[in-house]
PDB file of N, CA and C in Angstrom:
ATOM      1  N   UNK A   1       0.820  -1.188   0.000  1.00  0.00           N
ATOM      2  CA  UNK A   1       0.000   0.000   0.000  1.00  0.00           C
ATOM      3  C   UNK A   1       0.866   1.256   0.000  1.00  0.00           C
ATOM      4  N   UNK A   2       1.934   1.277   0.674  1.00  0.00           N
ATOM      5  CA  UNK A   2       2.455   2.268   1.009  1.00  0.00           C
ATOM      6  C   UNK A   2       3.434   2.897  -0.166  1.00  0.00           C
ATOM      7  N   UNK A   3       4.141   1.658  -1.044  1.00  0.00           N
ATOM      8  CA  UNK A   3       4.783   1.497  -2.368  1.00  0.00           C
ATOM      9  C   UNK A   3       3.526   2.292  -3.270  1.00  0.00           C
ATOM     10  N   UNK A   4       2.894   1.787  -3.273  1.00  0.00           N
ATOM     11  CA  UNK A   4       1.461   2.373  -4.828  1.00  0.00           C
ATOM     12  C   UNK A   4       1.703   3.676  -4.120  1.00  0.00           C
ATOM     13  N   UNK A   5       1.204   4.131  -3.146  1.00  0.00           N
ATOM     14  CA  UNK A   5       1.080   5.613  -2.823  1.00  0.00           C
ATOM     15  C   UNK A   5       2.097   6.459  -3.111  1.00  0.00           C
ATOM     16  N   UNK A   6       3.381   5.799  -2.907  1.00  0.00           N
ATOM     17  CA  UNK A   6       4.549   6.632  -3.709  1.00  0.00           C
ATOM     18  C   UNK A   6       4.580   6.977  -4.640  1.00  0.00           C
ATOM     19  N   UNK A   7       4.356   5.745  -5.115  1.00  0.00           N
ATOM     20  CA  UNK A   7       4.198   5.701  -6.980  1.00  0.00           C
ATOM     21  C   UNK A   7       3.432   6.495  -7.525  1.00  0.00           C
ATOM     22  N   UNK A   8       2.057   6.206  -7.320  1.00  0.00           N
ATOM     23  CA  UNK A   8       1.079   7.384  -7.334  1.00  0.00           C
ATOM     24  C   UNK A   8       1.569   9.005  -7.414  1.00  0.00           C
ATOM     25  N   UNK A   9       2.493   9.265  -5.503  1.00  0.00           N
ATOM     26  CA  UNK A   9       2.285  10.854  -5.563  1.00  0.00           C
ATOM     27  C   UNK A   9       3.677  10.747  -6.694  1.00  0.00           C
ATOM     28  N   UNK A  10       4.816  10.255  -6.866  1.00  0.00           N
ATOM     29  CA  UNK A  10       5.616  10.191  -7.984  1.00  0.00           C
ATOM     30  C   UNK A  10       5.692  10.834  -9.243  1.00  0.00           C
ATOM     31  N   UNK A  11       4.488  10.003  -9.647  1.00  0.00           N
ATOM     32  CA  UNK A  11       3.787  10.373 -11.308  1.00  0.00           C
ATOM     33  C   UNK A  11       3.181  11.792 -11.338  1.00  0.00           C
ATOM     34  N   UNK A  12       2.137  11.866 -10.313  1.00  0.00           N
ATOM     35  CA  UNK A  12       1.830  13.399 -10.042  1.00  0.00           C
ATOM     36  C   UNK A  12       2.252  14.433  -9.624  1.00  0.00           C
ATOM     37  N   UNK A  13       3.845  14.099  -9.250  1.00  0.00           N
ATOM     38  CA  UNK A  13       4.693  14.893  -9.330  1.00  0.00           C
ATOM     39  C   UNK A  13       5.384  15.389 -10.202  1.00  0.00           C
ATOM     40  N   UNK A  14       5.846  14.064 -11.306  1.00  0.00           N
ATOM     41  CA  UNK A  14       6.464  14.313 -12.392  1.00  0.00           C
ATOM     42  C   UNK A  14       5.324  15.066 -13.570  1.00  0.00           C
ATOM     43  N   UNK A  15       4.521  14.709 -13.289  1.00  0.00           N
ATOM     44  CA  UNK A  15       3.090  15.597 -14.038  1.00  0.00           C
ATOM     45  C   UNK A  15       3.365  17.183 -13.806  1.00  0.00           C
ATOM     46  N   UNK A  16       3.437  17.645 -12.832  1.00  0.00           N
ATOM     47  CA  UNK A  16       2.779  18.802 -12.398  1.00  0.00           C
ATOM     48  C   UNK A  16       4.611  19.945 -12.438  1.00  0.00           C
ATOM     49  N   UNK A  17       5.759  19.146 -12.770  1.00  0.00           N
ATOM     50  CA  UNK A  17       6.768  20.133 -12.520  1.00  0.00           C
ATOM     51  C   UNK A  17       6.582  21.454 -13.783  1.00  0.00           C
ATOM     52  N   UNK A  18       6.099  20.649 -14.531  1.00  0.00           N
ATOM     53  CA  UNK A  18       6.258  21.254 -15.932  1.00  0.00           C
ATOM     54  C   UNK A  18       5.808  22.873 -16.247  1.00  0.00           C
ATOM     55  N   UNK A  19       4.775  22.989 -14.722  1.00  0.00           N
ATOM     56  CA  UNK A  19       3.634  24.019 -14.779  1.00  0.00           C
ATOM     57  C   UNK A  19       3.932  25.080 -14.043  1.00  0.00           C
ATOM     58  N   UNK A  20       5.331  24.963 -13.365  1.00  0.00           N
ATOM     59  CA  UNK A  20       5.887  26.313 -12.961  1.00  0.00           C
ATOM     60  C   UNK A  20       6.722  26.987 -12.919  1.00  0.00           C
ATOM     61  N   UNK A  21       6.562  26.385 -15.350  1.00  0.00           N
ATOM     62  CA  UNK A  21       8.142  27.668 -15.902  1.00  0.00           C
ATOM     63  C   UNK A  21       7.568  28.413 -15.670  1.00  0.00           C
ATOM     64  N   UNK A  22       6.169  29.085 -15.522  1.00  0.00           N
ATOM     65  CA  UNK A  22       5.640  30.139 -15.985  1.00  0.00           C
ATOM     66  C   UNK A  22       5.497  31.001 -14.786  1.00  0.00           C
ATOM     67  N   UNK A  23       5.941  30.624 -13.297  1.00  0.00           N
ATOM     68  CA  UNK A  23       5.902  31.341 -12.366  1.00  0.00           C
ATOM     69  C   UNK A  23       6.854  31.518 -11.457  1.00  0.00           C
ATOM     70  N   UNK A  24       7.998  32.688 -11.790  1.00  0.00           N
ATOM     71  CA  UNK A  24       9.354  32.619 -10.986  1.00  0.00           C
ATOM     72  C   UNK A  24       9.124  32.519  -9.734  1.00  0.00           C
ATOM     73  N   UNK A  25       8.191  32.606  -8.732  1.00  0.00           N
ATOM     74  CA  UNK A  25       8.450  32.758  -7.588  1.00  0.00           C
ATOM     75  C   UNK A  25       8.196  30.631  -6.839  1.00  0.00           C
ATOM     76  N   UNK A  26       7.600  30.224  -7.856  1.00  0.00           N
ATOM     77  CA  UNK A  26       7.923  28.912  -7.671  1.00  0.00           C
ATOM     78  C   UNK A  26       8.787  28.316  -7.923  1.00  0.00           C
ATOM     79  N   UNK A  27       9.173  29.149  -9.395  1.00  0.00           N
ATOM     80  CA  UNK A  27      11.090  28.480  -9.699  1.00  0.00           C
ATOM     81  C   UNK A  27      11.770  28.817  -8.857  1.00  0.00           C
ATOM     82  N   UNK A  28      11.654  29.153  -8.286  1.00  0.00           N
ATOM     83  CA  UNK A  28      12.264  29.931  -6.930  1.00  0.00           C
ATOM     84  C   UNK A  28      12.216  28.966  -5.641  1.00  0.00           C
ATOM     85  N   UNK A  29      10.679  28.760  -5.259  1.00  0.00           N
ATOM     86  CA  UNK A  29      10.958  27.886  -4.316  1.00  0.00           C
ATOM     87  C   UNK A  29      11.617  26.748  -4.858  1.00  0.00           C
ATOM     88  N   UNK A  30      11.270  26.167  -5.906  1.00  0.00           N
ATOM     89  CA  UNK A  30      11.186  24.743  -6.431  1.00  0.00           C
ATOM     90  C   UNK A  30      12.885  24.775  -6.203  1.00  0.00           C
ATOM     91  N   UNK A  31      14.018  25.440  -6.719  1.00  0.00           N
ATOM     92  CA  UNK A  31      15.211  25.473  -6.938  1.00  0.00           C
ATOM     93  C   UNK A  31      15.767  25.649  -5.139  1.00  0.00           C
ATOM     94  N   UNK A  32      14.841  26.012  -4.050  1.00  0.00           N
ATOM     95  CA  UNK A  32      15.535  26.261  -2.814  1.00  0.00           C
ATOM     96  C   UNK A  32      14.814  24.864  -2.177  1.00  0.00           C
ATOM     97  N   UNK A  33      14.250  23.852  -2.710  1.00  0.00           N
ATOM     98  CA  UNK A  33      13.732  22.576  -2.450  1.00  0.00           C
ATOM     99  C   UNK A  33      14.369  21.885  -2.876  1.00  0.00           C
ATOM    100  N   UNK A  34      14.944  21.774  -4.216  1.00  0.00           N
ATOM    101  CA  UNK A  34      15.979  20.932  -4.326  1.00  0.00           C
ATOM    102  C   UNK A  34      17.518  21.115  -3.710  1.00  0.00           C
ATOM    103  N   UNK A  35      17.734  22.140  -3.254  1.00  0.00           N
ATOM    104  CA  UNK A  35      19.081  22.258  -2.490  1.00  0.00           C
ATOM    105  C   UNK A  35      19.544  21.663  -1.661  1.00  0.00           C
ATOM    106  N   UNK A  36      17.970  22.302  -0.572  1.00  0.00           N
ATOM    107  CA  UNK A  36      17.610  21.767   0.488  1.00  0.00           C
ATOM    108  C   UNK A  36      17.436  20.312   0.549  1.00  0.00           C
ATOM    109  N   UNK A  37      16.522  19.933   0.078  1.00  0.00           N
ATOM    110  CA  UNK A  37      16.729  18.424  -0.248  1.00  0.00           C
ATOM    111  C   UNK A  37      17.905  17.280  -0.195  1.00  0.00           C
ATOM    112  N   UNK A  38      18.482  17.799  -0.998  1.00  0.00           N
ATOM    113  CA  UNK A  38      19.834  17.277  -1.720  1.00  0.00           C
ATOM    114  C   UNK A  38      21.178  17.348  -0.196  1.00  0.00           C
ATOM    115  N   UNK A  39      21.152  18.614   0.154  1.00  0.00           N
ATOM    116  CA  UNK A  39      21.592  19.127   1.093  1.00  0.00           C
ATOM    117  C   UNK A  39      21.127  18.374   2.846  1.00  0.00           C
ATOM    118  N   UNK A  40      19.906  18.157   2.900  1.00  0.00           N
ATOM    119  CA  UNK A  40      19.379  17.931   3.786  1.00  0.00           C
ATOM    120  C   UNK A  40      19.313  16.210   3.859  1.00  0.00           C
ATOM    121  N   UNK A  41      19.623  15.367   2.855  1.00  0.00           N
ATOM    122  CA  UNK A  41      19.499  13.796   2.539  1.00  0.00           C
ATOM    123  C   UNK A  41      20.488  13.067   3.472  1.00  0.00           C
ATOM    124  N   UNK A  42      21.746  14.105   3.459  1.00  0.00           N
ATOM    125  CA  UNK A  42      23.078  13.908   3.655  1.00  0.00           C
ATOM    126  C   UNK A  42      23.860  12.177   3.083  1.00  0.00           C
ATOM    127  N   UNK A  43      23.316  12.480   2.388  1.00  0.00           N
ATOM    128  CA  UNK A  43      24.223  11.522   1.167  1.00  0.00           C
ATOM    129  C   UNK A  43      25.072  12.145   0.340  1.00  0.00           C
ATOM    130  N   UNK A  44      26.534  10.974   0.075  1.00  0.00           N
ATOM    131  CA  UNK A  44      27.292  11.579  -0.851  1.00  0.00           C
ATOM    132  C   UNK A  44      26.862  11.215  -2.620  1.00  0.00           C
ATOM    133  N   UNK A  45      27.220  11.133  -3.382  1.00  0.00           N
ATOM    134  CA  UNK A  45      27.526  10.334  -4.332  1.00  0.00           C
ATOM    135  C   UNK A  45      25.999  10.493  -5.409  1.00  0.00           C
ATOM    136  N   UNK A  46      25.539  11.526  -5.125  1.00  0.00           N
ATOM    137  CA  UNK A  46      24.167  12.161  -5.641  1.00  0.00           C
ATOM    138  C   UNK A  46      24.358  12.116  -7.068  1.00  0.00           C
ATOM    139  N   UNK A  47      22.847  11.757  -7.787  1.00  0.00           N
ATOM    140  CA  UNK A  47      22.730  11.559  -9.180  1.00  0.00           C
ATOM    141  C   UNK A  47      21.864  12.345  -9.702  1.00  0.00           C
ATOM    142  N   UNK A  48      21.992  13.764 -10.685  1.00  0.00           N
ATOM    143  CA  UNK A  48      21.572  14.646 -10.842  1.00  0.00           C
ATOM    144  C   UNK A  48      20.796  15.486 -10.182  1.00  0.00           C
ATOM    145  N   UNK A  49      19.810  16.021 -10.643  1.00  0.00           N
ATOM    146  CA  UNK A  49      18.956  17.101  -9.564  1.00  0.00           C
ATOM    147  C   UNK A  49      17.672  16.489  -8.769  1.00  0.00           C
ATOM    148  N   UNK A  50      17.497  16.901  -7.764  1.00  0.00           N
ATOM    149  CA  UNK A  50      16.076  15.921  -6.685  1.00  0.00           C
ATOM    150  C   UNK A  50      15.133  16.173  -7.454  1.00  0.00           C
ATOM    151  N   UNK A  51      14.064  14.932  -7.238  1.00  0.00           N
ATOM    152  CA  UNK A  51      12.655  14.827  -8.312  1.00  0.00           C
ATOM    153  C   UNK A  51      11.903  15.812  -7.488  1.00  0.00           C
ATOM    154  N   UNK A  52      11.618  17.086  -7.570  1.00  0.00           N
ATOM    155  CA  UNK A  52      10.440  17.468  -6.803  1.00  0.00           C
ATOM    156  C   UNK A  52       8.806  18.153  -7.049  1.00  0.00           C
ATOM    157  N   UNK A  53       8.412  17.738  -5.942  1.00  0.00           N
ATOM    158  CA  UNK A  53       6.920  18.292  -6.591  1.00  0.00           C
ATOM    159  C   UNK A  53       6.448  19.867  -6.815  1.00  0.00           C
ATOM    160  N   UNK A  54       5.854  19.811  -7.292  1.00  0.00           N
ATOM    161  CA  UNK A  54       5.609  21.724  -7.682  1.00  0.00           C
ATOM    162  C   UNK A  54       4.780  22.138  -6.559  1.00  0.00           C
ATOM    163  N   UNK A  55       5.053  22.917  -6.145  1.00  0.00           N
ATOM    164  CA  UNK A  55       4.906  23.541  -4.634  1.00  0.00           C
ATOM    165  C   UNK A  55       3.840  24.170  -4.674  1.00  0.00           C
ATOM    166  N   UNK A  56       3.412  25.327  -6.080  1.00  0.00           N
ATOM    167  CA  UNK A  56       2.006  25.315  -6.162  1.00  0.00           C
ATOM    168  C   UNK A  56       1.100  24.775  -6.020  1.00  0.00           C
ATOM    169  N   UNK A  57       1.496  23.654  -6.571  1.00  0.00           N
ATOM    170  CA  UNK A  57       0.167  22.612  -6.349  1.00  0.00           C
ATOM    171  C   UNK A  57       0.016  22.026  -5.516  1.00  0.00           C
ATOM    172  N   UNK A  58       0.913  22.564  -4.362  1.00  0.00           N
ATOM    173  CA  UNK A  58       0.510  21.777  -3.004  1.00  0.00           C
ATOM    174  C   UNK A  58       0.456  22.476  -2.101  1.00  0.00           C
ATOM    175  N   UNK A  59       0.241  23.798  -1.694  1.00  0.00           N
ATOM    176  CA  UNK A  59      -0.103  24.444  -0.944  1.00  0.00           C
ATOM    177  C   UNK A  59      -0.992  23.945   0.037  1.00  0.00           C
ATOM    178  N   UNK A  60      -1.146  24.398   1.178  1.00  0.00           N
ATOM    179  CA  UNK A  60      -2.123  23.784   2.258  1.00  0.00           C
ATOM    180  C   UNK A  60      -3.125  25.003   2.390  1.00  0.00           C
ATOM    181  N   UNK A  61      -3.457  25.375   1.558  1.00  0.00           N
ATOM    182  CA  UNK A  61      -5.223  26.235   1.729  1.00  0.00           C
ATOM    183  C   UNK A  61      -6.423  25.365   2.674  1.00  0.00           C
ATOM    184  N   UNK A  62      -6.413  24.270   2.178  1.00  0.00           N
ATOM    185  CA  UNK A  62      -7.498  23.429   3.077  1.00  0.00           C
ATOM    186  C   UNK A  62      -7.246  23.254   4.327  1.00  0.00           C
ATOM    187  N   UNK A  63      -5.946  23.454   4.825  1.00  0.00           N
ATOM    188  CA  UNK A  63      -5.826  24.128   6.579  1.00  0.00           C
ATOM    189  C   UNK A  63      -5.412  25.073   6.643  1.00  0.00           C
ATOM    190  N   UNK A  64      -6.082  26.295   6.263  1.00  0.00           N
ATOM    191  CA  UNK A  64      -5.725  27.492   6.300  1.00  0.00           C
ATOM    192  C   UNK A  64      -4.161  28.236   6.266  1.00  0.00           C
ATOM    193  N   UNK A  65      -3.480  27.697   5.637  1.00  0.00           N
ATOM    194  CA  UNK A  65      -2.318  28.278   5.452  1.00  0.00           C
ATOM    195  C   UNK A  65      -2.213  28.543   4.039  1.00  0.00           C
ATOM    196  N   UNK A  66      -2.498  29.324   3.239  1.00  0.00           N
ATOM    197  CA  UNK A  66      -2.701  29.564   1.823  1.00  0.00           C
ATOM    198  C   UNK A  66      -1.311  30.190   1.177  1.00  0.00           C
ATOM    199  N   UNK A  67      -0.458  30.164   1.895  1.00  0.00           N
ATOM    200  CA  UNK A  67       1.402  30.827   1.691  1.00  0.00           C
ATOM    201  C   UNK A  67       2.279  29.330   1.629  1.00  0.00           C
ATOM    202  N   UNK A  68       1.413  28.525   2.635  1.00  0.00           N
ATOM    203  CA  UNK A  68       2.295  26.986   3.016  1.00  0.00           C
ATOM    204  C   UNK A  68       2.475  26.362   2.102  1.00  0.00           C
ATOM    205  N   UNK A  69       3.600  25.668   1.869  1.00  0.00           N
ATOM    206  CA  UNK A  69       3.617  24.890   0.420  1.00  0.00           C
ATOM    207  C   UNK A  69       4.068  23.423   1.300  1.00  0.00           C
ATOM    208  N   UNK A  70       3.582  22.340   0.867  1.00  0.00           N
ATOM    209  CA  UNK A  70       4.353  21.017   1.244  1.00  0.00           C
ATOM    210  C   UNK A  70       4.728  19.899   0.504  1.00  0.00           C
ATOM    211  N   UNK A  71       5.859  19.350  -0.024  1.00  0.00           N
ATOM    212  CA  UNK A  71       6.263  18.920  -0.882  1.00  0.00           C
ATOM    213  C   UNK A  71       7.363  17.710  -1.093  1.00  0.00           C
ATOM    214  N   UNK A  72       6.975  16.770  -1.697  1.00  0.00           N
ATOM    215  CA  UNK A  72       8.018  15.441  -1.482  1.00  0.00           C
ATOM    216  C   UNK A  72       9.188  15.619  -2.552  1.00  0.00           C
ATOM    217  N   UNK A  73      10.453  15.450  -2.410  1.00  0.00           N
ATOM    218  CA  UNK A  73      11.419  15.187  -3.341  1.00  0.00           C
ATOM    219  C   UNK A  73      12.238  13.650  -3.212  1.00  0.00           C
ATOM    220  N   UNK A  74      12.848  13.432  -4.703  1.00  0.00           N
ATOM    221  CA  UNK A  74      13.095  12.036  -4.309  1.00  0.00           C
ATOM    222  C   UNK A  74      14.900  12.137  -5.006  1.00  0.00           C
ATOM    223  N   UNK A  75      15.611  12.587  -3.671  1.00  0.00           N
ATOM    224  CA  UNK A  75      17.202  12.286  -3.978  1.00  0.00           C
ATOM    225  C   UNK A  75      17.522  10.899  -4.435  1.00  0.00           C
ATOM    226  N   UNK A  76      18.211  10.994  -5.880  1.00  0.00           N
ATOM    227  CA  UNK A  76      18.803   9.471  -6.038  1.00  0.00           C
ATOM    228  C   UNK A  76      20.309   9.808  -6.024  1.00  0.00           C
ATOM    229  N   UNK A  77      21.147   8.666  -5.679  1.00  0.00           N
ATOM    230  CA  UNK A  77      22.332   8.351  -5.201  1.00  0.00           C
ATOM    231  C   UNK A  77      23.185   7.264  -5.472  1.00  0.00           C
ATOM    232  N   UNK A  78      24.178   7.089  -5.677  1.00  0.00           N
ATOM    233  CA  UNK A  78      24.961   5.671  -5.693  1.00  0.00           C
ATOM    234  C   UNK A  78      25.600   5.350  -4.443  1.00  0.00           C
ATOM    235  N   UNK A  79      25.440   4.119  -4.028  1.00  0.00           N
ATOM    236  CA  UNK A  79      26.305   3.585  -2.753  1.00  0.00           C
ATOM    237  C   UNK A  79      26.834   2.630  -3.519  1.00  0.00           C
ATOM    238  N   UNK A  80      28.284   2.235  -3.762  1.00  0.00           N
ATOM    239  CA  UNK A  80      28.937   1.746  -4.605  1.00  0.00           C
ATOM    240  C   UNK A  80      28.150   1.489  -5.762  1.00  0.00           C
ATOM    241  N   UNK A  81      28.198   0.543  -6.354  1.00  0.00           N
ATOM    242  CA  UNK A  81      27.451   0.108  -7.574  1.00  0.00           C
ATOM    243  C   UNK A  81      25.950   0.390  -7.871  1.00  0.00           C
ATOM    244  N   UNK A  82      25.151  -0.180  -6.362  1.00  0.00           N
ATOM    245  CA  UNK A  82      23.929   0.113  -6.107  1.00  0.00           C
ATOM    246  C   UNK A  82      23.023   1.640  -6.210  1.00  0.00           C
ATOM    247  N   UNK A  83      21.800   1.711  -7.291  1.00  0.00           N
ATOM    248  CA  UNK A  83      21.293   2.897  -7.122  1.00  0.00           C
ATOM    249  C   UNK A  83      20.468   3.060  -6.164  1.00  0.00           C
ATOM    250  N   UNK A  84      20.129   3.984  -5.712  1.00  0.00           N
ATOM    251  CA  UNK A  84      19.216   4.470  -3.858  1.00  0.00           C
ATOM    252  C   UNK A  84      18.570   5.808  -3.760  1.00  0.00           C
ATOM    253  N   UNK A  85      18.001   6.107  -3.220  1.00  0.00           N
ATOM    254  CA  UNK A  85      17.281   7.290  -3.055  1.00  0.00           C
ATOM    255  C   UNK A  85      16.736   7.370  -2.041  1.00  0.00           C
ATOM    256  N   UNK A  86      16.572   8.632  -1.227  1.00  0.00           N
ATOM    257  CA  UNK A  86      15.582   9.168   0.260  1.00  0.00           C
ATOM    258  C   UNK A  86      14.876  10.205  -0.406  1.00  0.00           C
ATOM    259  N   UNK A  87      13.325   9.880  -0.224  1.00  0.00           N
ATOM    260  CA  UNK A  87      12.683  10.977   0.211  1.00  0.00           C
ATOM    261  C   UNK A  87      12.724  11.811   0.868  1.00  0.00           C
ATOM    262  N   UNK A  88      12.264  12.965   0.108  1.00  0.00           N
ATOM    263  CA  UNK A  88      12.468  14.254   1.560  1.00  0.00           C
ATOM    264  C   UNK A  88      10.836  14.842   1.778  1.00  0.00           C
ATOM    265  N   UNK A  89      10.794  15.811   2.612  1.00  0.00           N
ATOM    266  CA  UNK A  89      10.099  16.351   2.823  1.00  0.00           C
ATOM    267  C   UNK A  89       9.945  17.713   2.997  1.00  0.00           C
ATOM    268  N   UNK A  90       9.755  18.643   2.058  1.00  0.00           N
ATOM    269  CA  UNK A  90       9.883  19.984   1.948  1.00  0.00           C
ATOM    270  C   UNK A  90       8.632  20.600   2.412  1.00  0.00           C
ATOM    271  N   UNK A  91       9.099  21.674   3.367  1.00  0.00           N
ATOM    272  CA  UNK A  91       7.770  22.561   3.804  1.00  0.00           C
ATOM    273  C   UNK A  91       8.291  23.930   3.880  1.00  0.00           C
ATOM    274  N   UNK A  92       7.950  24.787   3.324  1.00  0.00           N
ATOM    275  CA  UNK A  92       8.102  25.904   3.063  1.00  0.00           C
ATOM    276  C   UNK A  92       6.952  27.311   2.605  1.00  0.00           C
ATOM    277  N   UNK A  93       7.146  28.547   2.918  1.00  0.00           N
ATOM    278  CA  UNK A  93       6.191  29.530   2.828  1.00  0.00           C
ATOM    279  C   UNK A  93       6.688  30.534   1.506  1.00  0.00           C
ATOM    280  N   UNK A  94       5.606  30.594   0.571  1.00  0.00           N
ATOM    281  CA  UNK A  94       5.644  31.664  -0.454  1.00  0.00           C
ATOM    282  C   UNK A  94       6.110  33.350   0.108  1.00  0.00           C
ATOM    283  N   UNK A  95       5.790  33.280   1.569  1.00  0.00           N
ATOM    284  CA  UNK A  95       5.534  34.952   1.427  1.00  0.00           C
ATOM    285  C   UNK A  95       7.256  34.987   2.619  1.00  0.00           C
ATOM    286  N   UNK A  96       7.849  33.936   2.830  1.00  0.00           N
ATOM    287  CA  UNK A  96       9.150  34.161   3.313  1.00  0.00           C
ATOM    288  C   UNK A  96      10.500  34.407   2.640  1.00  0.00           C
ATOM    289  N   UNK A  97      11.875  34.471   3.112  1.00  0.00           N
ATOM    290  CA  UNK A  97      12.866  34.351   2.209  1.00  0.00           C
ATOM    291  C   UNK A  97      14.384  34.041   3.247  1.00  0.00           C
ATOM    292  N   UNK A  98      14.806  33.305   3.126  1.00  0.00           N
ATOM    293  CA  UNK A  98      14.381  32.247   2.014  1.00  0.00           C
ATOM    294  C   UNK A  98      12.691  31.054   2.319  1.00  0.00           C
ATOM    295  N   UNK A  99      12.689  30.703   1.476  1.00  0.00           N
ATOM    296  CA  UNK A  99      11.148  30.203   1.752  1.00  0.00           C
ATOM    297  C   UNK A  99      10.948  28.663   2.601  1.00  0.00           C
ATOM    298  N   UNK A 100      12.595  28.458   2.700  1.00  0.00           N
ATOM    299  CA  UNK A 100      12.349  26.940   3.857  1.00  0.00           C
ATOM    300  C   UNK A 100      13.844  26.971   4.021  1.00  0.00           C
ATOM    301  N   UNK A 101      13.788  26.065   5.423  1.00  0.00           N
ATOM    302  CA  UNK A 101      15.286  26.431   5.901  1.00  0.00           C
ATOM    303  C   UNK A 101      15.966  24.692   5.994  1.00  0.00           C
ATOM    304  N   UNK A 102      14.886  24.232   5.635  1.00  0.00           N
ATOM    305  CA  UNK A 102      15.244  22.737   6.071  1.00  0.00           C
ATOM    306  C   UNK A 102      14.217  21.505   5.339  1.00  0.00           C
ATOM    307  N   UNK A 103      14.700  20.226   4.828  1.00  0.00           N
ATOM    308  CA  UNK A 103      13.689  19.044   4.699  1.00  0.00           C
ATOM    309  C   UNK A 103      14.053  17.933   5.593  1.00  0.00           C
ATOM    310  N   UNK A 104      13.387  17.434   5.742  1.00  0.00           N
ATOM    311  CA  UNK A 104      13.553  16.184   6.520  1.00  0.00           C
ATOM    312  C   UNK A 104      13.071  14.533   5.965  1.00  0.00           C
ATOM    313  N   UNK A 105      13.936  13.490   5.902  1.00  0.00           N
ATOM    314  CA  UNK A 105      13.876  12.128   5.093  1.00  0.00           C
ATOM    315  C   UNK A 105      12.539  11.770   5.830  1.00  0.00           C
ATOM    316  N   UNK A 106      11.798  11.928   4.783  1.00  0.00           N
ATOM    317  CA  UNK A 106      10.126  10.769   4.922  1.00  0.00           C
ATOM    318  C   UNK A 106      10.615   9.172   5.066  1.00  0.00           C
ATOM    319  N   UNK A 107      10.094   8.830   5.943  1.00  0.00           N
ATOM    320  CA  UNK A 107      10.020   7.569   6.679  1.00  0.00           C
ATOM    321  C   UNK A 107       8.995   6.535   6.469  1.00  0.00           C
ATOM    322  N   UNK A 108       8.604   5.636   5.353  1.00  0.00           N
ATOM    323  CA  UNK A 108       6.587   5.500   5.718  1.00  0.00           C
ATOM    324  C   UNK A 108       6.444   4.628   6.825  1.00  0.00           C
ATOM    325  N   UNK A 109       5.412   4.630   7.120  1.00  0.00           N
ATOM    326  CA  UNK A 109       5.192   3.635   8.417  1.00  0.00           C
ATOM    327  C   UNK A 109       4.800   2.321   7.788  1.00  0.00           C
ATOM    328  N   UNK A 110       5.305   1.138   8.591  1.00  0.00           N
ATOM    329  CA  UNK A 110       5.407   0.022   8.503  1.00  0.00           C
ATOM    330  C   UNK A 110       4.307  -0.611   8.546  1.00  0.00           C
TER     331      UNK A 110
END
């Protein structure tokens, strides 16, 4: 269950990056999410840029935070031969700067 749900938010992640050439202040966050991310995984041996989700489209309006953005990225990595990756977890505000100071590795429950 917990695999499909990845997969799932995954695809609808990779769906939805596409939709905020058109708004610098998300290229904006989106580029201080992958830093962070990447930065925050603390892995060495990193394989191009973190998969992340478009922050617009995830805003938390439905609990009243309409600035809040919350957002999964997926660092991939080599540990010798083997490819790997940690999820992160990006939470960050449109109307701050910088707009998040930190992610933290998503864990799913067992």
């Amino acid at each position: 269950m917990t695999r499909r749900f990845l997969l799932l938010l995954l695809i609808a992640t990779s769906t939805t990056l596409s939709a905020c050439a058109s708004d610098p202040l998300n290229t904006q966050a989106l580029a201080e999410i992958q830093a962070l991310s990447a930065r925050d995984s603390k892995v060495s041996n990193i394989v191009g840029v973190p998969s992340c989700g478009d922050p617009r489209s995830h805003l938390l309006t439905e609990k009243g935070f309409p600035t809040v953005f919350r957002t999964i990225c997926r660092v991939s990595y080599k540990e010798g031969t083997i490819d790997r990756y940690k999820d992160m977890w990006c939470i960050g505000d449109f109307e701050k700067s910088p707009m998040l100071d930190h992610c933290y590795v998503w864990v799913p429950y067992e």
